[in-house]
N, C-alpha and C. Protein backbone atom coordinates (compact mmCIF):
# COMPACT_ATOMS: atom_id res chain seq x y z
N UNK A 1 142.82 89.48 5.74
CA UNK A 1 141.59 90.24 5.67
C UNK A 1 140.42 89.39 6.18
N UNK A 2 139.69 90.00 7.02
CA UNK A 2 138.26 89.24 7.51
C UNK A 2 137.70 88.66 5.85
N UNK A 3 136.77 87.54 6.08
CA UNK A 3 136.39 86.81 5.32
C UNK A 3 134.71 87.52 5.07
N UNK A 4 133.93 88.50 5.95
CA UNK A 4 133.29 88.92 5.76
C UNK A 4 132.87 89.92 5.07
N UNK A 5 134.84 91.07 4.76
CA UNK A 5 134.88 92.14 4.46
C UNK A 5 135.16 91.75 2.60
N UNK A 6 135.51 90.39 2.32
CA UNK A 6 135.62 89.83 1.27
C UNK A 6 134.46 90.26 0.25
N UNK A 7 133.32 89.87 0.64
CA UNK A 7 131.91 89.53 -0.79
C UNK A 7 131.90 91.10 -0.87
N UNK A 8 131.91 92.01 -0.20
CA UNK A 8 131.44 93.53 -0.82
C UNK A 8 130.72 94.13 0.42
N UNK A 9 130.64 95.57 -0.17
CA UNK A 9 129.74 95.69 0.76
C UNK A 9 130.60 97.02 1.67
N UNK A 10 130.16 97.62 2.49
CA UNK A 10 130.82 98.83 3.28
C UNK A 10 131.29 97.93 4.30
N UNK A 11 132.73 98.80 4.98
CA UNK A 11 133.00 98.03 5.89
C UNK A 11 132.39 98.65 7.38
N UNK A 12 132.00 99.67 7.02
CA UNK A 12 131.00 99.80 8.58
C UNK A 12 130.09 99.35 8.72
N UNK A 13 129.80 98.71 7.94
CA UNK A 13 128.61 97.58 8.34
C UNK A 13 129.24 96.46 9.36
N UNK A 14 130.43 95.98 9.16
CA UNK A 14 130.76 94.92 9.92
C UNK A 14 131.34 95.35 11.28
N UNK A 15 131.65 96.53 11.10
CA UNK A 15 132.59 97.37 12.22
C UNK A 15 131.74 97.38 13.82
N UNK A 16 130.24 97.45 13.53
CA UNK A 16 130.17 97.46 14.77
C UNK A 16 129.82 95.92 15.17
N UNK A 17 129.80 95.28 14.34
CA UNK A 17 129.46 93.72 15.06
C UNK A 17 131.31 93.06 15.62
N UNK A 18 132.24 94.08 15.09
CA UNK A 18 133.53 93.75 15.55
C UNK A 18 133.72 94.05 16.76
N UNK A 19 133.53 94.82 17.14
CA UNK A 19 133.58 95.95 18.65
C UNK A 19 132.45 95.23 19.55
N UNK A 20 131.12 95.09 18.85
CA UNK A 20 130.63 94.00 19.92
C UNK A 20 130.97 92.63 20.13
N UNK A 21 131.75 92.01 19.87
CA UNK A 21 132.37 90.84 19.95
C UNK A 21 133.46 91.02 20.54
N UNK A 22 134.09 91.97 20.10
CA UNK A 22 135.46 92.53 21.42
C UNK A 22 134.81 92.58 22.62
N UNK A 23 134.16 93.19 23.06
CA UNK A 23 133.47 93.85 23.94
C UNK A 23 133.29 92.30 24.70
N UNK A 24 132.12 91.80 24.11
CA UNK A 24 131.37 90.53 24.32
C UNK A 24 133.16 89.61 25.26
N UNK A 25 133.65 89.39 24.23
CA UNK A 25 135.04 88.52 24.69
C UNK A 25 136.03 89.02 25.95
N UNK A 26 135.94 90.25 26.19
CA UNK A 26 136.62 91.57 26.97
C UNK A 26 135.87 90.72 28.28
N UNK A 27 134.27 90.80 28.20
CA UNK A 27 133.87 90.51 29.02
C UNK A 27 134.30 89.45 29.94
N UNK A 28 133.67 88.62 29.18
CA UNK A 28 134.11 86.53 29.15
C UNK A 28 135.28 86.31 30.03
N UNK A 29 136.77 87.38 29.49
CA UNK A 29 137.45 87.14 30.25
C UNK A 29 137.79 87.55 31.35
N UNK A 30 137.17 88.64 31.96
CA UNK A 30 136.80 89.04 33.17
C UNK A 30 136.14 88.48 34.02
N UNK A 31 135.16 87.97 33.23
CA UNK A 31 133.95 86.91 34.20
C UNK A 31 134.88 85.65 34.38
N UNK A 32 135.97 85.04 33.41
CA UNK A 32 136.17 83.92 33.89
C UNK A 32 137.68 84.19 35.18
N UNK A 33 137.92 85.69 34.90
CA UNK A 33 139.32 85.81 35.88
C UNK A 33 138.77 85.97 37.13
N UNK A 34 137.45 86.75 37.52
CA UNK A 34 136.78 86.83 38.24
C UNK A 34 136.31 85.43 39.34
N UNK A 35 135.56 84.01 38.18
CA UNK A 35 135.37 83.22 38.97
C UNK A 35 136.81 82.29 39.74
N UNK A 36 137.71 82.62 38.53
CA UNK A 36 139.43 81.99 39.00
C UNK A 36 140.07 81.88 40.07
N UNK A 37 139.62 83.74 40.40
CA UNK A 37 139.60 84.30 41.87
C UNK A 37 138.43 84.14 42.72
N UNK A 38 137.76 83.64 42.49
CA UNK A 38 136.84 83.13 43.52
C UNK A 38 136.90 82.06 44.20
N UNK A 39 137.35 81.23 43.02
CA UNK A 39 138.10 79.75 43.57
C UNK A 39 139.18 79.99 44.21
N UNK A 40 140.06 80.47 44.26
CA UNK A 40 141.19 80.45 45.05
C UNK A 40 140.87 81.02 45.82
N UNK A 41 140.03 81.92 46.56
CA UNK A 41 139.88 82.38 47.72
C UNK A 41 139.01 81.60 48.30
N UNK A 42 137.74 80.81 47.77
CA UNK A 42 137.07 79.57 48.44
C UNK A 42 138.12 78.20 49.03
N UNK A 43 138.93 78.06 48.07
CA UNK A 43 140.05 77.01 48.75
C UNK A 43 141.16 77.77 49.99
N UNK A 44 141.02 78.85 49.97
CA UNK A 44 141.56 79.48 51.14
C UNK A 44 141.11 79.21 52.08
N UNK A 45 139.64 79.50 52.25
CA UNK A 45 139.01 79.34 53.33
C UNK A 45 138.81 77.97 53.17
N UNK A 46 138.81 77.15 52.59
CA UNK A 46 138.33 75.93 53.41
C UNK A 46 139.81 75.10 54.01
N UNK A 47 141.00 75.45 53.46
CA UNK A 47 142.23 75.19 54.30
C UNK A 47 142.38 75.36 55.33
N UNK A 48 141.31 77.12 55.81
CA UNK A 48 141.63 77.63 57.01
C UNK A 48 140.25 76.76 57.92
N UNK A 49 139.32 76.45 57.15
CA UNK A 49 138.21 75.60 58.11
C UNK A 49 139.26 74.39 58.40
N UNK A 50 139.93 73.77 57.67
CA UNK A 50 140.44 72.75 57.64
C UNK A 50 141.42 72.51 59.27
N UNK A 51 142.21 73.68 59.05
CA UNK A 51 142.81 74.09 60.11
C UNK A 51 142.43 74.32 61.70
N UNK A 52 141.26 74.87 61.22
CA UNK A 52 140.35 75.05 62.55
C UNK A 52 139.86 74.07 62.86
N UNK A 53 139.53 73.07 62.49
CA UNK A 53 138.70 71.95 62.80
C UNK A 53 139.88 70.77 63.21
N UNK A 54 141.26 70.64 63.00
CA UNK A 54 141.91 70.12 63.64
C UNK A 54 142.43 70.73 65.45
N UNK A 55 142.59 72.16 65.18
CA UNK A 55 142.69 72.34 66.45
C UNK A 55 142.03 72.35 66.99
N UNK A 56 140.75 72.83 67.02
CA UNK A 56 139.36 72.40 68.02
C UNK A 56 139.28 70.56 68.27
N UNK A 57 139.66 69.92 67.12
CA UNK A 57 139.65 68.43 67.90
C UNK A 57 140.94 68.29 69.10
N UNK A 58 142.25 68.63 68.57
CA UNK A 58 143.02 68.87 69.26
C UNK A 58 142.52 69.23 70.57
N UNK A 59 142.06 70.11 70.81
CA UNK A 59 141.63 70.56 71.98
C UNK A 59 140.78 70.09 72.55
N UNK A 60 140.03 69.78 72.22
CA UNK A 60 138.97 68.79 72.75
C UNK A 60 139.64 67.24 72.99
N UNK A 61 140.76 66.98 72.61
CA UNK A 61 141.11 65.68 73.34
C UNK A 61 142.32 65.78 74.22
N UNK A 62 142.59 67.32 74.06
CA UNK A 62 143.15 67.99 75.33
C UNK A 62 142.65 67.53 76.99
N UNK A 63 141.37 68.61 76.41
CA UNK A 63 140.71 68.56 77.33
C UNK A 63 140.50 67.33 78.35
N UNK A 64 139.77 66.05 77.44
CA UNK A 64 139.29 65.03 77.73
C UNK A 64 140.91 64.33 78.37
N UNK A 65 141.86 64.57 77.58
CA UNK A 65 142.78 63.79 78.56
C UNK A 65 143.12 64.35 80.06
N UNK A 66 143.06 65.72 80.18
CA UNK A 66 143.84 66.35 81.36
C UNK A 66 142.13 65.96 82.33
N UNK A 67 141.03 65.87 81.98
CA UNK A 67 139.94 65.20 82.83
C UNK A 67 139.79 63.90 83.53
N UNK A 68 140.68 62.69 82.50
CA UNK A 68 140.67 61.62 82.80
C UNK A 68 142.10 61.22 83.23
N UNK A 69 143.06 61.92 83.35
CA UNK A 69 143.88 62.24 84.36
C UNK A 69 143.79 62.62 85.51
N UNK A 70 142.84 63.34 85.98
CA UNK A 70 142.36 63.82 87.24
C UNK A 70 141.42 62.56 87.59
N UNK A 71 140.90 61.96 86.81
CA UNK A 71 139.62 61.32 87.42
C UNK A 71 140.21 59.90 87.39
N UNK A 72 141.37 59.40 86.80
CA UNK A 72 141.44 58.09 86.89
C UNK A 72 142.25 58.03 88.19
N UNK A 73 143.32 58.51 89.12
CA UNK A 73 143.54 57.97 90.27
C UNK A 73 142.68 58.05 91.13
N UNK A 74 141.23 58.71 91.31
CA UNK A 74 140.36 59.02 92.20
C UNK A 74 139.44 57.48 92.44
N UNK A 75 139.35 57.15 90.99
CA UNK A 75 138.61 55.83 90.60
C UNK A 75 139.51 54.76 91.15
N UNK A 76 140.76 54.60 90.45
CA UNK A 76 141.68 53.61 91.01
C UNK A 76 141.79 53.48 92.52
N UNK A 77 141.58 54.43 92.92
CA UNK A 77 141.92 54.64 94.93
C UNK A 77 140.51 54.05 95.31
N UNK A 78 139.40 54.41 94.48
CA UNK A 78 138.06 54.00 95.11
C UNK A 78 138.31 52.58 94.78
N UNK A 79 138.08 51.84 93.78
CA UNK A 79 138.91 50.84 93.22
C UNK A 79 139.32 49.47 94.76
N UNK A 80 140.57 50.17 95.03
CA UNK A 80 141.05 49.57 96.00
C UNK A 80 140.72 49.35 97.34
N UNK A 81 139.50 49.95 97.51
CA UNK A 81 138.76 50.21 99.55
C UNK A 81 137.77 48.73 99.30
């Protein structure tokens, strides 16, 4: 038995401070499943930044190699005159 419903007293008096505390807690755990899922979808995306930002370097030293492939026998030949 609640410890409140103990000293006396009607029990609808306590009844609605029960239901608002359900309520209240109902909440809480929504708000905290809510931010749970927020986090896991923020670490989603930053895996996928994560991801992106290797292949854009990737590519960018793509790039820079297939450039200095073209440009280093041009140099080497000048190089040699």
């Amino acid at each position: 038995m609640n410890g409140r419903r103990d000293i006396g007293g009607s029990r609808y008096l306590y009844d609605s401070f029960d239901a608002a505390h359900a309520r209240i807690d109902a909440n809480e755990r929504v708000a905290e499943e809510r931010w749970l899922a927020l986090a896991r979808r923020l670490e989603r995306i930053d895996m996928s930044l994560d991801r992106l930002e290797k292949r854009l370097w990737l590519t960018v030293y793509g790039v820079a190699t297939i450039v200095l492939s073209q440009l280093l026998p041009k140099i080497l030949a000048g190089l040699g005159q």
